[in-house]
N, C-alpha and C. Protein backbone atom coordinates (compact mmCIF):
# COMPACT_ATOMS: atom_id res chain seq x y z
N UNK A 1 30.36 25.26 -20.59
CA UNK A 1 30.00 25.29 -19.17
C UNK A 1 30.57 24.04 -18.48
N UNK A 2 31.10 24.40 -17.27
CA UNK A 2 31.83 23.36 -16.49
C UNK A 2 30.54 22.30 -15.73
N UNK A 3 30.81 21.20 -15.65
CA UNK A 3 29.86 20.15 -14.82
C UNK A 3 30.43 20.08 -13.51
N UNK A 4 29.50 19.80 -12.78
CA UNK A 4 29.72 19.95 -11.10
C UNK A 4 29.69 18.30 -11.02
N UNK A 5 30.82 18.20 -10.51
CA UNK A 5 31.10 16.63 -10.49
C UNK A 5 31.68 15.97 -8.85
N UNK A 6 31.49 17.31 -7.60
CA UNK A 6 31.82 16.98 -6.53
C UNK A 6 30.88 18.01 -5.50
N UNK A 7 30.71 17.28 -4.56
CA UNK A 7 30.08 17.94 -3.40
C UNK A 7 30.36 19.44 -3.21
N UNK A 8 31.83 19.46 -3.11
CA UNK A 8 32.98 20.69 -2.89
C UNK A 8 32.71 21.52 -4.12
N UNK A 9 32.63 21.29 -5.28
CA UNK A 9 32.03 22.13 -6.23
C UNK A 9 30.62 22.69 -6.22
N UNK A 10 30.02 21.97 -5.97
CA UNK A 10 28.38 22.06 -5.60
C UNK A 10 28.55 22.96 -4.45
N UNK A 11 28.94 22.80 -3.32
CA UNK A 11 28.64 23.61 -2.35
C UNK A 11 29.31 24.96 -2.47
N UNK A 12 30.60 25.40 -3.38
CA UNK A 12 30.81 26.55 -3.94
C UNK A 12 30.40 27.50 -4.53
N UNK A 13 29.00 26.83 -5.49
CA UNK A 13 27.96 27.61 -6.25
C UNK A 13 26.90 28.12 -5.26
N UNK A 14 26.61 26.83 -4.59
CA UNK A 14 25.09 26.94 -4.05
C UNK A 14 25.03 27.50 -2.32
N UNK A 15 26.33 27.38 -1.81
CA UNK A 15 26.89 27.63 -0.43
C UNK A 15 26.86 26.64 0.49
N UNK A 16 27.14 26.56 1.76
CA UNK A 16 26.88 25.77 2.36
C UNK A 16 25.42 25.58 2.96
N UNK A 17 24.94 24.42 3.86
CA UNK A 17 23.79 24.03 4.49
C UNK A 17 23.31 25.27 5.53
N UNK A 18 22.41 25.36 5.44
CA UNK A 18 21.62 26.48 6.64
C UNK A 18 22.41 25.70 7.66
N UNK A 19 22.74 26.36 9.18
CA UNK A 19 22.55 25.85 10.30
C UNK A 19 21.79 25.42 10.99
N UNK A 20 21.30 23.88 11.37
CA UNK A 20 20.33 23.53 11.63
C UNK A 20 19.01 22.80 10.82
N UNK A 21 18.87 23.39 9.96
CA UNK A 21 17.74 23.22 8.88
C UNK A 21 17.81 21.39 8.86
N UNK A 22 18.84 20.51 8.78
CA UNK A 22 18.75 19.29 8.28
C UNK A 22 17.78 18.85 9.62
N UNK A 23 18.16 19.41 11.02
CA UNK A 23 17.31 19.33 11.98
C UNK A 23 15.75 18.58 11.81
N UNK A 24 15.28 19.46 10.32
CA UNK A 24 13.63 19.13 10.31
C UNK A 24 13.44 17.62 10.11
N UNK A 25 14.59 16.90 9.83
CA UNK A 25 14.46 15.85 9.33
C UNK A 25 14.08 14.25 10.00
N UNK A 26 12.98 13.87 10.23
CA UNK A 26 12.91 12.98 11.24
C UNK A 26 12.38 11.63 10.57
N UNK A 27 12.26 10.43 11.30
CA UNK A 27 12.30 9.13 10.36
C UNK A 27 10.73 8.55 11.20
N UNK A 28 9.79 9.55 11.92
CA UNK A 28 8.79 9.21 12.00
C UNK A 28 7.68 10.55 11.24
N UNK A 29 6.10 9.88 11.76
CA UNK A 29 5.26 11.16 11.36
C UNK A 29 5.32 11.19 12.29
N UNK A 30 5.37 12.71 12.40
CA UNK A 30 5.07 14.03 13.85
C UNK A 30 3.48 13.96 13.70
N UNK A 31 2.90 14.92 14.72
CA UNK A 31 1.27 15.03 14.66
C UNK A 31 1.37 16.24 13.41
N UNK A 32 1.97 17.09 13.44
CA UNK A 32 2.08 17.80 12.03
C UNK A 32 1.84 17.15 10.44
N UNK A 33 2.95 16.34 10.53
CA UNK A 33 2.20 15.44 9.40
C UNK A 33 1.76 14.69 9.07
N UNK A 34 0.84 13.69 10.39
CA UNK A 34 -0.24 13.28 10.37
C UNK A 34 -1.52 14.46 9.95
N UNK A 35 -1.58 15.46 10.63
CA UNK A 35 -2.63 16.43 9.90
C UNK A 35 -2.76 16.57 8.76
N UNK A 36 -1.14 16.69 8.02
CA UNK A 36 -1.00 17.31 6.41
C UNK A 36 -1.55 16.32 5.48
N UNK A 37 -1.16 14.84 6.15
CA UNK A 37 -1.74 13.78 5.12
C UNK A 37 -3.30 14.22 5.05
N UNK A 38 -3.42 13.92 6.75
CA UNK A 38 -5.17 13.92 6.74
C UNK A 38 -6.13 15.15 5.24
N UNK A 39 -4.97 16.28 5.62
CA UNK A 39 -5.47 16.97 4.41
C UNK A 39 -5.40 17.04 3.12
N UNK A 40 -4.52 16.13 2.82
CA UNK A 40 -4.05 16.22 1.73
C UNK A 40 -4.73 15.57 0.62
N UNK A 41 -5.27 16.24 -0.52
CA UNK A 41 -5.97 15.30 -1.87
C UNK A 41 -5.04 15.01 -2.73
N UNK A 42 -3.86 15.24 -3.04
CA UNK A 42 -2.83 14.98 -4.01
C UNK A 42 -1.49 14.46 -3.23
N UNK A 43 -0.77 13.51 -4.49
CA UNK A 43 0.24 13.27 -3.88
C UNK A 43 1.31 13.09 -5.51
N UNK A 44 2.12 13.14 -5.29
CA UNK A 44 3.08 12.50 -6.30
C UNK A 44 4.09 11.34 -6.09
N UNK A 45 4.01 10.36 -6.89
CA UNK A 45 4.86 9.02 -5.76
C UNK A 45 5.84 8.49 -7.10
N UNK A 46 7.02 9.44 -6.17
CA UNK A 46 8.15 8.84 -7.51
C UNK A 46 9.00 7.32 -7.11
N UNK A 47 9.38 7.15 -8.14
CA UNK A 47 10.04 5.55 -7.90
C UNK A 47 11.07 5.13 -9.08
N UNK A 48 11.59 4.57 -8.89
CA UNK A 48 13.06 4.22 -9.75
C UNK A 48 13.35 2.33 -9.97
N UNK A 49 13.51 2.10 -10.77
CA UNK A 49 13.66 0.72 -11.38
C UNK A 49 14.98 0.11 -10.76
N UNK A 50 15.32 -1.03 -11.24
CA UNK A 50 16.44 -1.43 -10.72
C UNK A 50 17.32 -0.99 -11.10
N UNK A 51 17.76 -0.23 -12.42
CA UNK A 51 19.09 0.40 -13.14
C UNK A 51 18.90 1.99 -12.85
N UNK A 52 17.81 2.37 -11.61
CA UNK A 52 17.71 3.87 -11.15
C UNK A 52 17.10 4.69 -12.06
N UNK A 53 16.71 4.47 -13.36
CA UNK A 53 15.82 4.55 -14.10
C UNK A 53 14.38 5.28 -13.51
N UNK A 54 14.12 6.83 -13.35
CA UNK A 54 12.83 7.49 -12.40
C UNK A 54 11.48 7.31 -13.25
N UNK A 55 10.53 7.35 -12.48
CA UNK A 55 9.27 7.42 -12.55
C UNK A 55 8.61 8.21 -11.73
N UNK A 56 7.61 9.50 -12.27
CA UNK A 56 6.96 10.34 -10.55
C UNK A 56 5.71 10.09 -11.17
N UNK A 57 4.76 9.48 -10.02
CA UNK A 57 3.18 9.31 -10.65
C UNK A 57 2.52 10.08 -9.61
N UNK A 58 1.17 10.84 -10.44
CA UNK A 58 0.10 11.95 -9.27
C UNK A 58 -1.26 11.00 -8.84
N UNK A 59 -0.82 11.02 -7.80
CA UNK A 59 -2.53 10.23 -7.13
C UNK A 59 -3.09 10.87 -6.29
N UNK A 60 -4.21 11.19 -6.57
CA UNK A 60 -5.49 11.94 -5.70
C UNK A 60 -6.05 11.23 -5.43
N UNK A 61 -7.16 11.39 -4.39
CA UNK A 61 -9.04 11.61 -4.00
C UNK A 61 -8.98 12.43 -2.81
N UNK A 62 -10.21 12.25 -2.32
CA UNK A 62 -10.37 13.06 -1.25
C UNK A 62 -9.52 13.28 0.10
N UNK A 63 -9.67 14.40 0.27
CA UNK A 63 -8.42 14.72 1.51
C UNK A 63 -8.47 13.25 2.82
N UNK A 64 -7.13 13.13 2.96
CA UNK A 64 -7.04 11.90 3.63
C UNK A 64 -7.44 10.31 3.22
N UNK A 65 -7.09 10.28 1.74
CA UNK A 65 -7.17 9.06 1.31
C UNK A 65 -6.31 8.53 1.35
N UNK A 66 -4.94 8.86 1.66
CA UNK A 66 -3.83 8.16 2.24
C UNK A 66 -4.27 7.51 3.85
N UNK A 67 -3.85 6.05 4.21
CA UNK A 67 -4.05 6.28 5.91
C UNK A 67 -2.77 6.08 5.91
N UNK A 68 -2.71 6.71 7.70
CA UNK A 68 -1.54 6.55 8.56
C UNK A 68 -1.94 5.45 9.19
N UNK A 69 -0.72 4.29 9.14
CA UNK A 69 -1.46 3.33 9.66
C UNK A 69 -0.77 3.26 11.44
N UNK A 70 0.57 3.53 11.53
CA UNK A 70 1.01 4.89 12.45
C UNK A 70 2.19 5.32 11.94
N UNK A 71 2.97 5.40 12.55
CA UNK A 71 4.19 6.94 12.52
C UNK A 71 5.08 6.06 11.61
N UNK A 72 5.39 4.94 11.48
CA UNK A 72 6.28 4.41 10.56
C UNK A 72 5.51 3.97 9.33
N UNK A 73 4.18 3.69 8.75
CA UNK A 73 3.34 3.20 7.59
C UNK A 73 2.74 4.51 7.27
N UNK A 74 2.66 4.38 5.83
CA UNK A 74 1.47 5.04 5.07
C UNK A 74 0.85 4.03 4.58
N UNK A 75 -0.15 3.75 3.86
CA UNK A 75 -1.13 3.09 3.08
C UNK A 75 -1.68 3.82 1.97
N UNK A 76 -1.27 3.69 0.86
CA UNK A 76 -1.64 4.75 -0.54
C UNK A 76 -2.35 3.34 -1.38
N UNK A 77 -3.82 3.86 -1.45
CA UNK A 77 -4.59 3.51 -2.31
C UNK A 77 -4.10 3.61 -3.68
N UNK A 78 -4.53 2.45 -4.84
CA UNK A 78 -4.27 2.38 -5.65
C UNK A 78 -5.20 2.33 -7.05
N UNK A 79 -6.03 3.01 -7.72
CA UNK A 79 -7.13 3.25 -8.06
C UNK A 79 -7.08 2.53 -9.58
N UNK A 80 -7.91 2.40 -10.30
CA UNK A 80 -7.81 1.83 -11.58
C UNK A 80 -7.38 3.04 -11.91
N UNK A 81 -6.54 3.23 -13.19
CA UNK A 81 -5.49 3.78 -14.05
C UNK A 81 -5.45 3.45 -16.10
N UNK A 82 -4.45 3.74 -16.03
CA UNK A 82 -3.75 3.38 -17.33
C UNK A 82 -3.38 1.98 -17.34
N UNK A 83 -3.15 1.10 -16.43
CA UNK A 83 -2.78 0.12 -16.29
C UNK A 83 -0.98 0.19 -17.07
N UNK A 84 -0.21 1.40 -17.38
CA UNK A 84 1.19 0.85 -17.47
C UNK A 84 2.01 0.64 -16.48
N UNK A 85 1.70 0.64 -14.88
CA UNK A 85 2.23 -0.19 -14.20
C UNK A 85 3.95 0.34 -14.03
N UNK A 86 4.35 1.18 -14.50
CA UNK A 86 5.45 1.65 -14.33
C UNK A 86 5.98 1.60 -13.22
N UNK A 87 5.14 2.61 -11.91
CA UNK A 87 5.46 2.30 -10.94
C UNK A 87 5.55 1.67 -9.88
N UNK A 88 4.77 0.41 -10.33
CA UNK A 88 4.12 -0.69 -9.55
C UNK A 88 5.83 -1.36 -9.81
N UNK A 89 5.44 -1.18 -11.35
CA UNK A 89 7.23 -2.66 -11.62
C UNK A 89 7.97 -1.95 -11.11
N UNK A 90 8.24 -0.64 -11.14
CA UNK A 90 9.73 -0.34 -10.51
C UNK A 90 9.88 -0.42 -8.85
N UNK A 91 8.67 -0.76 -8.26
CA UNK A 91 8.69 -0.97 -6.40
C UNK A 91 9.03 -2.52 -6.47
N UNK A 92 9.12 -3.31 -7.88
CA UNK A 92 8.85 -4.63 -7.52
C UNK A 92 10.61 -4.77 -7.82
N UNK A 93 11.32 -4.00 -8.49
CA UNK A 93 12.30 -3.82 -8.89
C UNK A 93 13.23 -3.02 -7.44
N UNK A 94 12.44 -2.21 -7.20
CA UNK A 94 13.69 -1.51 -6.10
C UNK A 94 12.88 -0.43 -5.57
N UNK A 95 12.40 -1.08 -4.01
CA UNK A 95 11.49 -0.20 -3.12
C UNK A 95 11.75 0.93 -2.79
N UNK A 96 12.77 1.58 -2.46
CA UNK A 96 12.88 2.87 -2.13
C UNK A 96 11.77 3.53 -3.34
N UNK A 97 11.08 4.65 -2.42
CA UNK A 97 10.25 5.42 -3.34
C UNK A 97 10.19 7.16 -2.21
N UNK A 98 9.50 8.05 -3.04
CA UNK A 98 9.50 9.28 -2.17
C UNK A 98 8.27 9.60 -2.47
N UNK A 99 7.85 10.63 -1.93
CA UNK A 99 6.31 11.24 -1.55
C UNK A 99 6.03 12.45 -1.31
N UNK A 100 5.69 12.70 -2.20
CA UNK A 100 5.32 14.75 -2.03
C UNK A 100 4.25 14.75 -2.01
N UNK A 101 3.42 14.91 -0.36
CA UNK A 101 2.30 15.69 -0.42
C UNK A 101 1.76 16.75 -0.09
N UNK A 102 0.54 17.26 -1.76
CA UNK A 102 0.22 18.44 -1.48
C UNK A 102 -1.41 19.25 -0.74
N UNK A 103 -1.94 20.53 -0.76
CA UNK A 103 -2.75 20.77 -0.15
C UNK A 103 -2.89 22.03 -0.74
N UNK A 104 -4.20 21.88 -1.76
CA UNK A 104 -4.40 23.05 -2.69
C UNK A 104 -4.54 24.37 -1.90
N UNK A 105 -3.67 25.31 -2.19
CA UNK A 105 -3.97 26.97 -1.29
C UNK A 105 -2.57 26.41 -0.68
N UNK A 106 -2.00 25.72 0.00
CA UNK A 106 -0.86 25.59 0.95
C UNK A 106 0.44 25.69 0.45
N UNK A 107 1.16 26.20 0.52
CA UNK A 107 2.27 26.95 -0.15
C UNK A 107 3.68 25.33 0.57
N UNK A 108 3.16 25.52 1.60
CA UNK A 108 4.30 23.85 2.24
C UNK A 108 3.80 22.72 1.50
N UNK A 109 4.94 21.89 1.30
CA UNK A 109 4.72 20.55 0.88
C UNK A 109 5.52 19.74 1.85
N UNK A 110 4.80 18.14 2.06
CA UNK A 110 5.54 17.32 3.01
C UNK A 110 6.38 16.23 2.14
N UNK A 111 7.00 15.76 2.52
CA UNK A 111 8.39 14.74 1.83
C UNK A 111 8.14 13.52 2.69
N UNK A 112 7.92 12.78 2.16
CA UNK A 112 8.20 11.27 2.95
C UNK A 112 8.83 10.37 2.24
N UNK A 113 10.13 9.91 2.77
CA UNK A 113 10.75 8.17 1.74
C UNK A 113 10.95 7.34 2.54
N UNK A 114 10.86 6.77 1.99
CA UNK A 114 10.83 5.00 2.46
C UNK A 114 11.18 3.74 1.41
N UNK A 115 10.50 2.62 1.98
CA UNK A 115 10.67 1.78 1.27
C UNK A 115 9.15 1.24 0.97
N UNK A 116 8.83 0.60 -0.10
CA UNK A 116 7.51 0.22 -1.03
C UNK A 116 7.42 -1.06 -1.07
N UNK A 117 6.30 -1.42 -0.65
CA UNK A 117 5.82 -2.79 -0.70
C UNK A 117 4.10 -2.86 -1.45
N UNK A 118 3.55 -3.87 -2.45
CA UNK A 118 2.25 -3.53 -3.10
C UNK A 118 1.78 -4.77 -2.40
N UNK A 119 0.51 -4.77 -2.21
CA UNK A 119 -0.40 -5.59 -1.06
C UNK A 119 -1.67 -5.50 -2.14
N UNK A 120 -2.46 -6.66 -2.44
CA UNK A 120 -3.73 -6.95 -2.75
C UNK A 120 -4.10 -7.29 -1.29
N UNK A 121 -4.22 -7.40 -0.35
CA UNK A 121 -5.19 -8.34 1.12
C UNK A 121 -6.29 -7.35 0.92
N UNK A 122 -7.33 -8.34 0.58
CA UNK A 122 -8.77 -8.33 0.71
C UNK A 122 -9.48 -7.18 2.10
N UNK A 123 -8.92 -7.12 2.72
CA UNK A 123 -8.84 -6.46 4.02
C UNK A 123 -8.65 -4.49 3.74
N UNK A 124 -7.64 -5.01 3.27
CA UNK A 124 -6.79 -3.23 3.01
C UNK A 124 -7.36 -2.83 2.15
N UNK A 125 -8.14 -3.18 0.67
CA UNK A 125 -8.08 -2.59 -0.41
C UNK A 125 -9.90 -2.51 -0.51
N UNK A 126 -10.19 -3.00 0.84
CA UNK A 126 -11.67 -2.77 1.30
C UNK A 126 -12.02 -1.37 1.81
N UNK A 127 -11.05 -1.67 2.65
CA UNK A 127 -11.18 -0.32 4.16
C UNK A 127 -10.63 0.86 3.49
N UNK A 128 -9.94 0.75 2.15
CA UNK A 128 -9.31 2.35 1.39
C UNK A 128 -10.43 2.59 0.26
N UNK A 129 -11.58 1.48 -0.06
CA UNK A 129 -12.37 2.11 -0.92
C UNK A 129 -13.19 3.29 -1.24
N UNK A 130 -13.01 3.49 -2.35
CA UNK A 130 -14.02 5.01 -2.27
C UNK A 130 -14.78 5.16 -3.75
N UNK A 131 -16.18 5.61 -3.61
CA UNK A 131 -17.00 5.77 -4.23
C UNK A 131 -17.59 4.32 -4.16
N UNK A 132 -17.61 3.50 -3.74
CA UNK A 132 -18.34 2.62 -3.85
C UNK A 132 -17.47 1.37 -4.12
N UNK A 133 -16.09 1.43 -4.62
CA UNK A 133 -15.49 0.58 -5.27
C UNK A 133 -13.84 0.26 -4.05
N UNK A 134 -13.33 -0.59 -4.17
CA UNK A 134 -12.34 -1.28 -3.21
C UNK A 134 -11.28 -0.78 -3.80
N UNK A 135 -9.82 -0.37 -3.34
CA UNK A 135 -8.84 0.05 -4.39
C UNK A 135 -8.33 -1.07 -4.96
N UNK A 136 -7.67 -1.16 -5.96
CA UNK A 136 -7.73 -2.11 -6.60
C UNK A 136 -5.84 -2.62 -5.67
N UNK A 137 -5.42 -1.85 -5.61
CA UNK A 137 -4.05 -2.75 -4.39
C UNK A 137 -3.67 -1.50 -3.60
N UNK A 138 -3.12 -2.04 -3.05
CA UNK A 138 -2.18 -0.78 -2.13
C UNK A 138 -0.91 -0.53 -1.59
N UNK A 139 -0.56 0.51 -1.86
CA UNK A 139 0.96 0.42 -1.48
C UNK A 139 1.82 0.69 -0.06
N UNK A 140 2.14 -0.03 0.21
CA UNK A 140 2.49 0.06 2.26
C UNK A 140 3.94 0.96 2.04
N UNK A 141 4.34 1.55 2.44
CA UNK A 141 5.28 2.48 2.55
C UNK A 141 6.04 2.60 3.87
N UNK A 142 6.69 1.86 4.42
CA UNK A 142 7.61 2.51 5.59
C UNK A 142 8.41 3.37 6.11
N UNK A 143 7.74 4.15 6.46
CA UNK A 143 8.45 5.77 6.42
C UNK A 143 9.99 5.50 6.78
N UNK A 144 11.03 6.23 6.36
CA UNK A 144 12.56 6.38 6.73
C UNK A 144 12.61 7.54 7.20
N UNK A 145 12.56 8.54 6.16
CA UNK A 145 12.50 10.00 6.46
C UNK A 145 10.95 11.06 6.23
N UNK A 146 11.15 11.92 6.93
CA UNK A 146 9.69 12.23 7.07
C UNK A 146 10.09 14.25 6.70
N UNK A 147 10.16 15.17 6.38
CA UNK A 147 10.41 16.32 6.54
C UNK A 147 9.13 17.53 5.37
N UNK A 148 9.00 18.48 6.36
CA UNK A 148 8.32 19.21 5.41
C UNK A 148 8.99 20.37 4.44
N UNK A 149 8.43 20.73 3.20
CA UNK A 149 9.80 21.28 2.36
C UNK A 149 9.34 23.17 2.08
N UNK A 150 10.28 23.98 2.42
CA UNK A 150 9.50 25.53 2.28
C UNK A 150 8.63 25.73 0.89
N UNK A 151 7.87 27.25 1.32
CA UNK A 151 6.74 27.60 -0.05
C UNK A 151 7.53 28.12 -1.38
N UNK A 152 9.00 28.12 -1.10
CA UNK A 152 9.52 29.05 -2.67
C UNK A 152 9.36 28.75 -3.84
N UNK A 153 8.89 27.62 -4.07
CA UNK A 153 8.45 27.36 -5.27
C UNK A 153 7.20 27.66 -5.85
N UNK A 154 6.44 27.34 -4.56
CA UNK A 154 4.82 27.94 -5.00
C UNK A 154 5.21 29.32 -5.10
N UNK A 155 5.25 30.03 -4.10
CA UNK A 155 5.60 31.52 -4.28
C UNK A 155 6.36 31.79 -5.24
N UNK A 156 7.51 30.89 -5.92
CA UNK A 156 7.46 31.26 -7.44
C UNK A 156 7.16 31.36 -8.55
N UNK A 157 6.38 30.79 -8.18
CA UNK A 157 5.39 29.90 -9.53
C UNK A 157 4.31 30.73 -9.58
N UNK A 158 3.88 31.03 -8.13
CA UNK A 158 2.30 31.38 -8.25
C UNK A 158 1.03 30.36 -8.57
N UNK A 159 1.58 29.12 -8.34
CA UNK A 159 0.56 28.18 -8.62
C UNK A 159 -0.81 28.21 -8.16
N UNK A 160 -1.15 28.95 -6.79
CA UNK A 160 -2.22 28.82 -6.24
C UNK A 160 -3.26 30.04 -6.63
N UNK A 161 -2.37 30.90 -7.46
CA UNK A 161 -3.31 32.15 -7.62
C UNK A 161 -3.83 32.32 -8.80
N UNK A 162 -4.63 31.74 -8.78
CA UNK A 162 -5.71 31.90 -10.15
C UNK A 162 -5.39 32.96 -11.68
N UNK A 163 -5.34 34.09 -10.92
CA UNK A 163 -5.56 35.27 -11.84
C UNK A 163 -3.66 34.77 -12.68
N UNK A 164 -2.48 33.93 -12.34
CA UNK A 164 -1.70 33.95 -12.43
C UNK A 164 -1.54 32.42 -13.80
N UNK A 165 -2.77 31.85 -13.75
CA UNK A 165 -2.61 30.67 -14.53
C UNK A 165 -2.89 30.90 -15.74
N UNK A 166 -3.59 31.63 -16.71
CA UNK A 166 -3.98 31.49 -17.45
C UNK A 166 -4.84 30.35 -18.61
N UNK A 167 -5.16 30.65 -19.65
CA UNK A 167 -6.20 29.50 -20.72
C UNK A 167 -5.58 28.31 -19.90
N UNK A 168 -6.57 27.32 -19.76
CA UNK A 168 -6.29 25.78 -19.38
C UNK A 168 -5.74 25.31 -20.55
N UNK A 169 -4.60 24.40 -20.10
CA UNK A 169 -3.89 23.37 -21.66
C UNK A 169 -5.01 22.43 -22.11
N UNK A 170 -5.86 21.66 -22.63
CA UNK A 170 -6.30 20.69 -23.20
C UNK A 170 -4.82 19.88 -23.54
N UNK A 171 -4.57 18.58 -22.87
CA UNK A 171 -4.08 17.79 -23.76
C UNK A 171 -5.30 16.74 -25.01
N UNK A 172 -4.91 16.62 -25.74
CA UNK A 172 -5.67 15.22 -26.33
C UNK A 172 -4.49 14.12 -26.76
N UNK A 173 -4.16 13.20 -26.09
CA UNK A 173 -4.03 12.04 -26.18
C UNK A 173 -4.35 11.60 -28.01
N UNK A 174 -5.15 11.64 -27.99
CA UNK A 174 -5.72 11.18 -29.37
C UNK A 174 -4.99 11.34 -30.49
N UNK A 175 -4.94 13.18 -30.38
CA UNK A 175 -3.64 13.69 -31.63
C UNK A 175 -2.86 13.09 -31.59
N UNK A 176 -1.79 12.90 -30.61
CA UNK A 176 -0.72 12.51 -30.35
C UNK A 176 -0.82 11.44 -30.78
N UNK A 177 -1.51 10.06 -30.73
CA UNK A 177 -1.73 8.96 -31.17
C UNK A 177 -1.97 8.70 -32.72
N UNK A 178 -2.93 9.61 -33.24
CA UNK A 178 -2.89 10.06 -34.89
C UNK A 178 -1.43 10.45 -35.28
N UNK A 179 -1.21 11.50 -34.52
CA UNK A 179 -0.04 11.41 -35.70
C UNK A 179 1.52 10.41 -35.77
N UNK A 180 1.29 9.76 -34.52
CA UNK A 180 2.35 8.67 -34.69
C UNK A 180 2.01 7.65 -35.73
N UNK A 181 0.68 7.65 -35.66
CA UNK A 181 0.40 6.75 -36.60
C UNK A 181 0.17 6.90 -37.94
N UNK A 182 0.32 8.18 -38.23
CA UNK A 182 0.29 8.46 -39.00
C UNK A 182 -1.49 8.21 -39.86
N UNK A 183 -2.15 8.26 -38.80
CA UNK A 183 -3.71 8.27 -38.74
C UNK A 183 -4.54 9.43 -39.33
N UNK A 184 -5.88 9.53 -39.25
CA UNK A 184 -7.05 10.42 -40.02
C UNK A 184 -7.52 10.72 -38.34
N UNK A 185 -8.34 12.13 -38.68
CA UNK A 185 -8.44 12.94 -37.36
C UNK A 185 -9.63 12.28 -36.71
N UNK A 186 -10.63 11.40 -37.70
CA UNK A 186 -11.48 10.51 -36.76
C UNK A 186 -10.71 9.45 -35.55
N UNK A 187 -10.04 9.09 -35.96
CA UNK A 187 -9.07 8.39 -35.10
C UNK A 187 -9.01 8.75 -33.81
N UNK A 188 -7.83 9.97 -33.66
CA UNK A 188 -7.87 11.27 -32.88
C UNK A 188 -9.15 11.13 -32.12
N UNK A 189 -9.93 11.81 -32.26
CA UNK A 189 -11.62 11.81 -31.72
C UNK A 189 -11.82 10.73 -31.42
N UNK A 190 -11.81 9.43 -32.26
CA UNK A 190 -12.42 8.44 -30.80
C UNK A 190 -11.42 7.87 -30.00
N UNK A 191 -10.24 7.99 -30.14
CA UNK A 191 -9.58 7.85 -28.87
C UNK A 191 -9.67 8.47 -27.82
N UNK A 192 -9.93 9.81 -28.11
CA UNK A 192 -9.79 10.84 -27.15
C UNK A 192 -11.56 10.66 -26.36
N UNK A 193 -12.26 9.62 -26.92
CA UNK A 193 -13.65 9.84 -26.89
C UNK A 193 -13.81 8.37 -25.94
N UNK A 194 -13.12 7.48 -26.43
CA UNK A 194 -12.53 6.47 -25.20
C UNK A 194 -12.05 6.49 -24.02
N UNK A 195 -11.00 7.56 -23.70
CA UNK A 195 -10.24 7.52 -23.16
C UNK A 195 -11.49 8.65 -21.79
N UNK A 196 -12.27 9.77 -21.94
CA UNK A 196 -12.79 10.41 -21.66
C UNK A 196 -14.16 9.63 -21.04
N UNK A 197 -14.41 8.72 -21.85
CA UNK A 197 -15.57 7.51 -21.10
C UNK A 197 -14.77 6.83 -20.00
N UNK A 198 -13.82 6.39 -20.31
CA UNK A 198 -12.89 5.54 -19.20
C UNK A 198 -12.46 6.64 -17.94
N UNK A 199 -12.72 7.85 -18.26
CA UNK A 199 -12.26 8.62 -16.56
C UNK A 199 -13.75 8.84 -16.05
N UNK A 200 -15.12 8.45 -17.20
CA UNK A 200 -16.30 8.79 -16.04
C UNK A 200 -16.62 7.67 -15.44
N UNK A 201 -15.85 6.49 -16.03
CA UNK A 201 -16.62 4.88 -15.46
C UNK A 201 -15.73 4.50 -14.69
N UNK A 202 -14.06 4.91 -14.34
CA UNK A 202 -13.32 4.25 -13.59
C UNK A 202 -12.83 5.39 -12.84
N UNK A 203 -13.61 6.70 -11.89
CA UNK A 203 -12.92 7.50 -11.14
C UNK A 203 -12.90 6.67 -9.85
């Protein structure tokens, strides 16, 4: 199989650009996607190191835990975690980052990139707290581009329709950790028994 190694090749397979379509593309939030944030409980926030090296991380809570701080800022709370920091080092490495947010049942997703900056001020990581607790930093985002992206993927997938998902995966962490280590299945179990205390004490 041949590799597509030019624009002109690429656009031979795939065709050219809709007319217009790049149109959607604007470098503020519209009131449109100020709403979508407002609704939105999920997000995915990919980011790339200094050698371009990707990272995509999923951050939730409740709809509108992102703020608009206006049409050029987001403000994405930063919650206790895993602490590997992946994507923290790679904003500290090279800010450009992107933003897919979603809205369970909603077949559209919104796109936002910019550039990434991480903020501890006592101030910000007050006013984004939730459940009782302050986020632990936050990430300021200056919007560049702002666009919302069509449903064909959900509609391919079928992600939103239940009867279409089938048995839930269980991961366990734990296995995975046993058998690198070449460990006994108690092992397994209390990692997985750790790790399961740590999502009821640090949501």
């Amino acid at each position: 199989m041949e590799t597509i190694k030019t624009e002109q090749e690429l656009r031979a397979v795939i065709g050219e650009e809709i007319p217009g379509l790049s149109e959607k593309v604007e470098a503020r939030l519209n009131d449109f996607a100020v709403d979508f944030i407002a609704r939105a409980p999920f997000l995915v926030l990919s980011t790339a190191d200094g050698a371009g090296r990707l990272d995509a991380s999923p951050k939730g809570d409740g709809p509108g835990f992102v703020a608009v701080e206006d049409d050029r800022t987001l403000l994405i709370p930063d919650r206790l975690g895993n602490r590997l920091a992946y994507g923290h080092r790679n904003i500290l490495a090279n800010p450009h980052v992107g933003v897919l947010f979603m809205i369970p049942g909603t077949s559209e997703t919104l796109r936002v990139n910019g550039r990434a900056t991480l903020t501890a001020d006592d101030s910000l990581v007050e006013r984004l707290a939730a459940r009782g607790r302050p986020a632990v930093l936050v990430i300021r985002v200056e919007v560049e581009e702002v666009f919302f992206h069509c449903a064909k993927a959900f509609l391919r997938s079928r992600l939103w329709q239940p009867a279409a998902w089938g048995e839930p995966y269980k991961v366990s962490f734990g296995k995975m950790y046993a058998r690198r280590k070449n460990a006994p299945a108690e092992t397994a179990a209390a990692v997985d028994q750790a790790i399961e205390r740590d999502y009821r004490e640090n949501l």
